[in-house]
N, C-alpha and C. Protein backbone atom coordinates (compact mmCIF):
# COMPACT_ATOMS: atom_id res chain seq x y z
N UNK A 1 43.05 -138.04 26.31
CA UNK A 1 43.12 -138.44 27.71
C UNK A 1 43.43 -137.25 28.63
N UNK A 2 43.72 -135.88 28.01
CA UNK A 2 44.46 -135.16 28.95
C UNK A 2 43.14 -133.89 29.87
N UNK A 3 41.97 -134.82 29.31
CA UNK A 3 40.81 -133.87 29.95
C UNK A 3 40.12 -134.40 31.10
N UNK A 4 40.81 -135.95 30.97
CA UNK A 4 40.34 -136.50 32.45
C UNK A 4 41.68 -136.44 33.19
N UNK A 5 42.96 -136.23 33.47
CA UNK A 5 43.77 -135.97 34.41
C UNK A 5 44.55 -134.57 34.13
N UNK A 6 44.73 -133.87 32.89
CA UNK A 6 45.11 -132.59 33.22
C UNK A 6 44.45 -131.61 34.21
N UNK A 7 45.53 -131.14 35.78
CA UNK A 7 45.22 -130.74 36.84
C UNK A 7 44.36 -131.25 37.54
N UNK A 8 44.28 -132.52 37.29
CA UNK A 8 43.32 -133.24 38.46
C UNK A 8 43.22 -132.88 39.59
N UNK A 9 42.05 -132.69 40.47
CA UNK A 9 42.54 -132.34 41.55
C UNK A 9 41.86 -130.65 41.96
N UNK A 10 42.13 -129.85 41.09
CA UNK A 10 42.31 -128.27 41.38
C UNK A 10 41.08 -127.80 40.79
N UNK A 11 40.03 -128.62 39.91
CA UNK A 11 38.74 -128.53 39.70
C UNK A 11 37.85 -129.39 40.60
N UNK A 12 36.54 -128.58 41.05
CA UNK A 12 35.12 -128.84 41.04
C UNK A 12 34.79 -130.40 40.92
N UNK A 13 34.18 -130.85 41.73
CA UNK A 13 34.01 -132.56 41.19
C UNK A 13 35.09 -133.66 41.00
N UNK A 14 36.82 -132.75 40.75
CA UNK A 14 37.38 -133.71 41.47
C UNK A 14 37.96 -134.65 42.87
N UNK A 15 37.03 -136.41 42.26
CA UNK A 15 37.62 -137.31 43.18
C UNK A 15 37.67 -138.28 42.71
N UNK A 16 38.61 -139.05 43.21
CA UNK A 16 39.26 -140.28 42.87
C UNK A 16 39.36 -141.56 43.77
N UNK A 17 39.20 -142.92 43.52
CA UNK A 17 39.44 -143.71 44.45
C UNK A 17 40.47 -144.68 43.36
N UNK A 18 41.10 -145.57 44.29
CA UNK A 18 42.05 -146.47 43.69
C UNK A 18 41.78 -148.03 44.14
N UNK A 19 41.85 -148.99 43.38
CA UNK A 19 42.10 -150.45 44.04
C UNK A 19 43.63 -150.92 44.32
N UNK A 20 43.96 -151.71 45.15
CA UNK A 20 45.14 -152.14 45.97
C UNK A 20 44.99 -153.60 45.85
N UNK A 21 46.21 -154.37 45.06
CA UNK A 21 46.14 -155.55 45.45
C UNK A 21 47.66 -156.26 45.15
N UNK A 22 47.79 -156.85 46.37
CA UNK A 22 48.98 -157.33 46.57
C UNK A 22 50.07 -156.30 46.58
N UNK A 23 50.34 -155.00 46.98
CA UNK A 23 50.68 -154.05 47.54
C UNK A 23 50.81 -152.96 46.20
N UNK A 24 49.96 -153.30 45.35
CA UNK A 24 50.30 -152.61 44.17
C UNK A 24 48.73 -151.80 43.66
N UNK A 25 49.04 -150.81 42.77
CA UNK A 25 47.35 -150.33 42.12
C UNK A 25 47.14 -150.96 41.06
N UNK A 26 45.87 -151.36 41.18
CA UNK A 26 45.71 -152.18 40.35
C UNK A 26 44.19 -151.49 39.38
N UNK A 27 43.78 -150.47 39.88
CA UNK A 27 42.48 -149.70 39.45
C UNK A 27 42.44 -148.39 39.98
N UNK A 28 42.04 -147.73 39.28
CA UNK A 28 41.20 -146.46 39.52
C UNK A 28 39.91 -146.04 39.02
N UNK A 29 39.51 -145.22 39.48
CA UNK A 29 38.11 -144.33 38.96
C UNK A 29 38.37 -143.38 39.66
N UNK A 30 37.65 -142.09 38.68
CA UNK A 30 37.38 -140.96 39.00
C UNK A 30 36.38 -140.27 38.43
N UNK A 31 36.40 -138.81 38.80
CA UNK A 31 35.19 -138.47 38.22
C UNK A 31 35.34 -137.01 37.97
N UNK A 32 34.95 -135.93 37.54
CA UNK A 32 35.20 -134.79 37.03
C UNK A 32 34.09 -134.22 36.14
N UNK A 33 33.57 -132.97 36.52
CA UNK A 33 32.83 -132.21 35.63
C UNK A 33 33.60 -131.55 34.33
N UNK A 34 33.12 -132.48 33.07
CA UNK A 34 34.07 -131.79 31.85
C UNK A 34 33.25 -131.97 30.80
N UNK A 35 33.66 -131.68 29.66
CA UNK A 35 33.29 -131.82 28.47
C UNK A 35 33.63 -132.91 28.01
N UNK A 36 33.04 -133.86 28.19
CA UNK A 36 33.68 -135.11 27.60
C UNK A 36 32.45 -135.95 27.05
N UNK A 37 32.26 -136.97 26.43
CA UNK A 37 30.96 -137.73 25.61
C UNK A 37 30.13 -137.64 26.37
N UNK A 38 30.27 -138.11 27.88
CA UNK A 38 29.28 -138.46 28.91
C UNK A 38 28.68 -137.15 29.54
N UNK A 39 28.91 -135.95 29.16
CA UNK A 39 28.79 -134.91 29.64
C UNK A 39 26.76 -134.52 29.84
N UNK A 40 26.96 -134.41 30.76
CA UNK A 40 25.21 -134.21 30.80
C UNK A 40 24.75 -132.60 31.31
N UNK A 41 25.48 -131.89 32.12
CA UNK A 41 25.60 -130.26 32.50
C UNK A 41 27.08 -130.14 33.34
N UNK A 42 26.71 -128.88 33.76
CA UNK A 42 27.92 -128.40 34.24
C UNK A 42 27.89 -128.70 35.81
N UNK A 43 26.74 -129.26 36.33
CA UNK A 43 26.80 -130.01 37.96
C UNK A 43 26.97 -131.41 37.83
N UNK A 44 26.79 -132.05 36.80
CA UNK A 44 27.12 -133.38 36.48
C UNK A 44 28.75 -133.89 36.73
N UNK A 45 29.24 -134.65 37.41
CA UNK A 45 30.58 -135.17 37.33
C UNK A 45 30.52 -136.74 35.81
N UNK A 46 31.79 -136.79 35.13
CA UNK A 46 31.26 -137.54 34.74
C UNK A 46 32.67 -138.41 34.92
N UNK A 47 31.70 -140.24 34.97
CA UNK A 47 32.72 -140.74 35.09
C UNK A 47 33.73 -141.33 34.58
N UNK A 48 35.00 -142.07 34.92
CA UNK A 48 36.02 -143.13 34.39
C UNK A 48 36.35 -143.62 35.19
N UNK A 49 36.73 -144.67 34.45
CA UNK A 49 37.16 -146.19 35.52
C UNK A 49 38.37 -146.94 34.59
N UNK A 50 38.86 -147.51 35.47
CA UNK A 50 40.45 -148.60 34.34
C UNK A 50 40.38 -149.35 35.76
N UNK A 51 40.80 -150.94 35.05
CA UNK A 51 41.22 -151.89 36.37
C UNK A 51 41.58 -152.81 35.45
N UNK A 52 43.45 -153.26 35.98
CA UNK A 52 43.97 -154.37 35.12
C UNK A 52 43.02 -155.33 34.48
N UNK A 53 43.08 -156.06 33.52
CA UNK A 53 42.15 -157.05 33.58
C UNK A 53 42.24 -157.98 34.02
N UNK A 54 43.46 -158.57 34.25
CA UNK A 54 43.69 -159.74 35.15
C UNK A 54 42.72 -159.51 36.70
N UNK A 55 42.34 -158.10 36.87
CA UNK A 55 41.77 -158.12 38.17
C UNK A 55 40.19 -157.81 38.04
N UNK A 56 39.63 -157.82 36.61
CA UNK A 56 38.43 -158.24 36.59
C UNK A 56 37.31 -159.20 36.90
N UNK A 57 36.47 -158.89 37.48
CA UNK A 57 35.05 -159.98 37.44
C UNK A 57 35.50 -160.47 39.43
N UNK A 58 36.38 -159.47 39.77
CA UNK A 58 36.31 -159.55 41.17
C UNK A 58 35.94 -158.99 42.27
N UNK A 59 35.19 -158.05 41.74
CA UNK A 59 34.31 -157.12 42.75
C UNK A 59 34.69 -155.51 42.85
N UNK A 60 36.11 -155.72 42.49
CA UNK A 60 36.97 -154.14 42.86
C UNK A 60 36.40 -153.20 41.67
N UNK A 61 36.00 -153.46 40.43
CA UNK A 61 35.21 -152.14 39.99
C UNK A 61 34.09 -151.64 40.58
N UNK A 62 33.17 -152.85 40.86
CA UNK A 62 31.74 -152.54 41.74
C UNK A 62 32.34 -151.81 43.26
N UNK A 63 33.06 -151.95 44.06
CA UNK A 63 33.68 -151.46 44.93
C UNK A 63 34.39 -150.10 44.77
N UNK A 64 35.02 -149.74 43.72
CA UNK A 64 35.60 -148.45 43.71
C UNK A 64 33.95 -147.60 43.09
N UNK A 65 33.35 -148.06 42.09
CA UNK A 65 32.26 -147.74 41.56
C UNK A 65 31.27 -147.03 42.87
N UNK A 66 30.80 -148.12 43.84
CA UNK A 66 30.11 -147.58 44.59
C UNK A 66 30.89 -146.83 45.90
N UNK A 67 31.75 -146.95 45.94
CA UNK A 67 32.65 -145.94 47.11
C UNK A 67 32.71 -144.55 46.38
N UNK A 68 33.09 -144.62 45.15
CA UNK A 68 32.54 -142.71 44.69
C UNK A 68 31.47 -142.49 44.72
N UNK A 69 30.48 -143.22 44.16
CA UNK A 69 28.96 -143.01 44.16
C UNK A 69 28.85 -142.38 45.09
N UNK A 70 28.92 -143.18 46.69
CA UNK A 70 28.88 -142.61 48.12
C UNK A 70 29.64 -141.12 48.27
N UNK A 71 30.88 -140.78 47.87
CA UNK A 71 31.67 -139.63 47.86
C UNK A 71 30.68 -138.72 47.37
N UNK A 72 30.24 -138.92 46.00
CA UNK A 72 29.53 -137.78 45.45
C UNK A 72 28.23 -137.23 46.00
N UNK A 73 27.39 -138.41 46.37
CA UNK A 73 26.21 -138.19 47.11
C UNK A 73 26.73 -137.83 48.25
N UNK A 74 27.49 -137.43 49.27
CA UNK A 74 27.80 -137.16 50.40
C UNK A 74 28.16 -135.63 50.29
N UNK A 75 28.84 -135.28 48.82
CA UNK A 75 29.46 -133.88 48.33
C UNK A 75 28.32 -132.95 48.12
N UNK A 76 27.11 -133.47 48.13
CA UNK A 76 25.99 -132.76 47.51
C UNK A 76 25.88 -133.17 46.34
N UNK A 77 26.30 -133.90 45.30
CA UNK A 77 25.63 -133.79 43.63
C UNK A 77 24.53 -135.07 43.59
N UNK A 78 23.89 -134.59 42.82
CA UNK A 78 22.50 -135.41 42.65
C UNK A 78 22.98 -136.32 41.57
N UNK A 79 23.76 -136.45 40.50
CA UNK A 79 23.70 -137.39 39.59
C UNK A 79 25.36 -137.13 38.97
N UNK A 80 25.54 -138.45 38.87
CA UNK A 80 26.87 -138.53 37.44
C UNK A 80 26.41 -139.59 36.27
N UNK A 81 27.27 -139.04 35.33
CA UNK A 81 27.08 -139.93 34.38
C UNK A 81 28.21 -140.26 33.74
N UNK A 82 28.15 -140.58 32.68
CA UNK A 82 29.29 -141.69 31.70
C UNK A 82 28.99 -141.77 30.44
N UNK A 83 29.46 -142.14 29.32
CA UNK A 83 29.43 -142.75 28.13
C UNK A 83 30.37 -144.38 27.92
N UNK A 84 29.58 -145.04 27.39
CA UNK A 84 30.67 -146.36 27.34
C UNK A 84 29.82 -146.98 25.61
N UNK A 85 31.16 -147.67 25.49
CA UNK A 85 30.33 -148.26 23.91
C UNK A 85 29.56 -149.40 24.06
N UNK A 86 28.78 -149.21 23.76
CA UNK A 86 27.68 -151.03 23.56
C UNK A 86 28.16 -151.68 23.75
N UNK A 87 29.09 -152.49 23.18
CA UNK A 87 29.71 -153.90 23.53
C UNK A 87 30.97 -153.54 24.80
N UNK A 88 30.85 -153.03 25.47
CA UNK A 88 31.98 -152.81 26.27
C UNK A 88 31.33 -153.47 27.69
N UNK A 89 32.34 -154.75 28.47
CA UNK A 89 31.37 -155.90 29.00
C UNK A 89 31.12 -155.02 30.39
N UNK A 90 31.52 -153.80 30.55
CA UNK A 90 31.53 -152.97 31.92
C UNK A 90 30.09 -152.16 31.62
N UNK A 91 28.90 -152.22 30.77
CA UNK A 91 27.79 -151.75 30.44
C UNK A 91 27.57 -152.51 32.07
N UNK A 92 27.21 -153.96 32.07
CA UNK A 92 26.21 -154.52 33.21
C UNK A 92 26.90 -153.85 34.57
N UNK A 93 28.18 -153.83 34.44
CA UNK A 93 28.86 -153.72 36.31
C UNK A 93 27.77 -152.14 36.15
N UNK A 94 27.90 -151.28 35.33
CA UNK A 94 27.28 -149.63 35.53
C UNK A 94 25.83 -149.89 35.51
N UNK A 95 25.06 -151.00 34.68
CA UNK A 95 23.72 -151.35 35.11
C UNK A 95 23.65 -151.38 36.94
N UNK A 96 24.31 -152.28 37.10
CA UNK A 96 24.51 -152.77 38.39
C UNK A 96 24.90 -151.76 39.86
N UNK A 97 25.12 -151.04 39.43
CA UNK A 97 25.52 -149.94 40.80
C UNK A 97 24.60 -149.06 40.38
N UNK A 98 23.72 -148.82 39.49
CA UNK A 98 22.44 -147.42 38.94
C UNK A 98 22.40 -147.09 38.10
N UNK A 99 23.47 -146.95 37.16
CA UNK A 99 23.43 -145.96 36.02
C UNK A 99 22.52 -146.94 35.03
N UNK A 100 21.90 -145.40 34.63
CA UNK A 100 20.82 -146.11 33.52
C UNK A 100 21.02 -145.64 32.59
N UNK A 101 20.28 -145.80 31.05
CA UNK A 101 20.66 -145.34 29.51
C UNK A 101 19.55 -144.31 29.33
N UNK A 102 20.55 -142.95 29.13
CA UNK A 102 19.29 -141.74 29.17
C UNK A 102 19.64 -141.51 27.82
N UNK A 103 20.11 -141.94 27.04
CA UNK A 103 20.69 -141.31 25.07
C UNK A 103 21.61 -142.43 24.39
N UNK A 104 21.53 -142.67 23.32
CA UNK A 104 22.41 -143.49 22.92
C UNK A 104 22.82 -143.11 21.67
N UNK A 105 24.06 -143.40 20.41
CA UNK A 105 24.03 -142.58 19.46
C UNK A 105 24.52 -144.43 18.64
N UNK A 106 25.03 -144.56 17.69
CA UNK A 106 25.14 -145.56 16.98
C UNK A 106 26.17 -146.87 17.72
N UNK A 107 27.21 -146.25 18.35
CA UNK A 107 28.22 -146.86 19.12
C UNK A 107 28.10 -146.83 21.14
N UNK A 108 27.57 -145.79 21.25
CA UNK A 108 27.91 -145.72 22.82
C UNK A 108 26.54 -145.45 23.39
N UNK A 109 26.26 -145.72 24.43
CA UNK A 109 25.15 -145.01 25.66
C UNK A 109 25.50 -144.04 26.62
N UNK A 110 24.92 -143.17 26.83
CA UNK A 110 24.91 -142.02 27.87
C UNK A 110 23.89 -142.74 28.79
N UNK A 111 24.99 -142.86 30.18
CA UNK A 111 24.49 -143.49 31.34
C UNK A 111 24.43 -142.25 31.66
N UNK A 112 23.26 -142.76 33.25
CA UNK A 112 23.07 -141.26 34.18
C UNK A 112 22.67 -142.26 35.42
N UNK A 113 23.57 -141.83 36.89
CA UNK A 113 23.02 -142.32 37.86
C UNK A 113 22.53 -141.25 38.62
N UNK A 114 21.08 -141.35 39.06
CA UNK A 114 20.48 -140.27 39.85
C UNK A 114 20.41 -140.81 41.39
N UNK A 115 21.02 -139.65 42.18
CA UNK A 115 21.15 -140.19 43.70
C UNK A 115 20.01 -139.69 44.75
């Protein structure tokens, strides 16, 4: 975990948004150019996301999802991507805001959203 928040912030491609509910965080996503599964080049940001689950299937991933989307396309980068495992039920929400399946290996897909 320490390659998506060690020095967050002080690299290239980092940004972050958060969900708020009932005066508390209840989600994040971010995004960062690194070496990580989802890694596609070195202009690629790639992403992560966490949101309680009690606060699933309510819009706030699709909402933090497409509020970076917007950040990044506004920063200049043409595409991010991701890795997530097959059965992981957050495949459709990343169908759903663009990302598509450019590689897959036995367990996970390499998403890529092109802006």
């Amino acid at each position: 975990m320490q390659v998506y928040v060690e020095g967050f912030g002080s690299h290239k491609g980092d940004i972050a948004v958060g969900a708020e509910a009932g005066g508390r965080i209840v989600g994040a996503a971010w995004v960062r150019i690194m070496q990580d599964y989802g890694h596609i080049d070195d202009d690629t940001p790639s992403f992560a996301i966490s949101l309680y689950k009690e606060y699933r299937g309510m819009g706030l991933g699709t909402a933090m999802m497409r509020d970076l989307l917007g950040r990044l396309k506004s920063a200049g980068y043409k595409q991010a991507s991701l890795a997530v495992q097959k059965e992981n039920y957050a495949v459709r929400l990343y169908k759903k805001v663009g990302f598509e399946t450019v590689s897959e290996n036995g367990q996970e897909y390499i998403m890529l959203c092109k802006f």
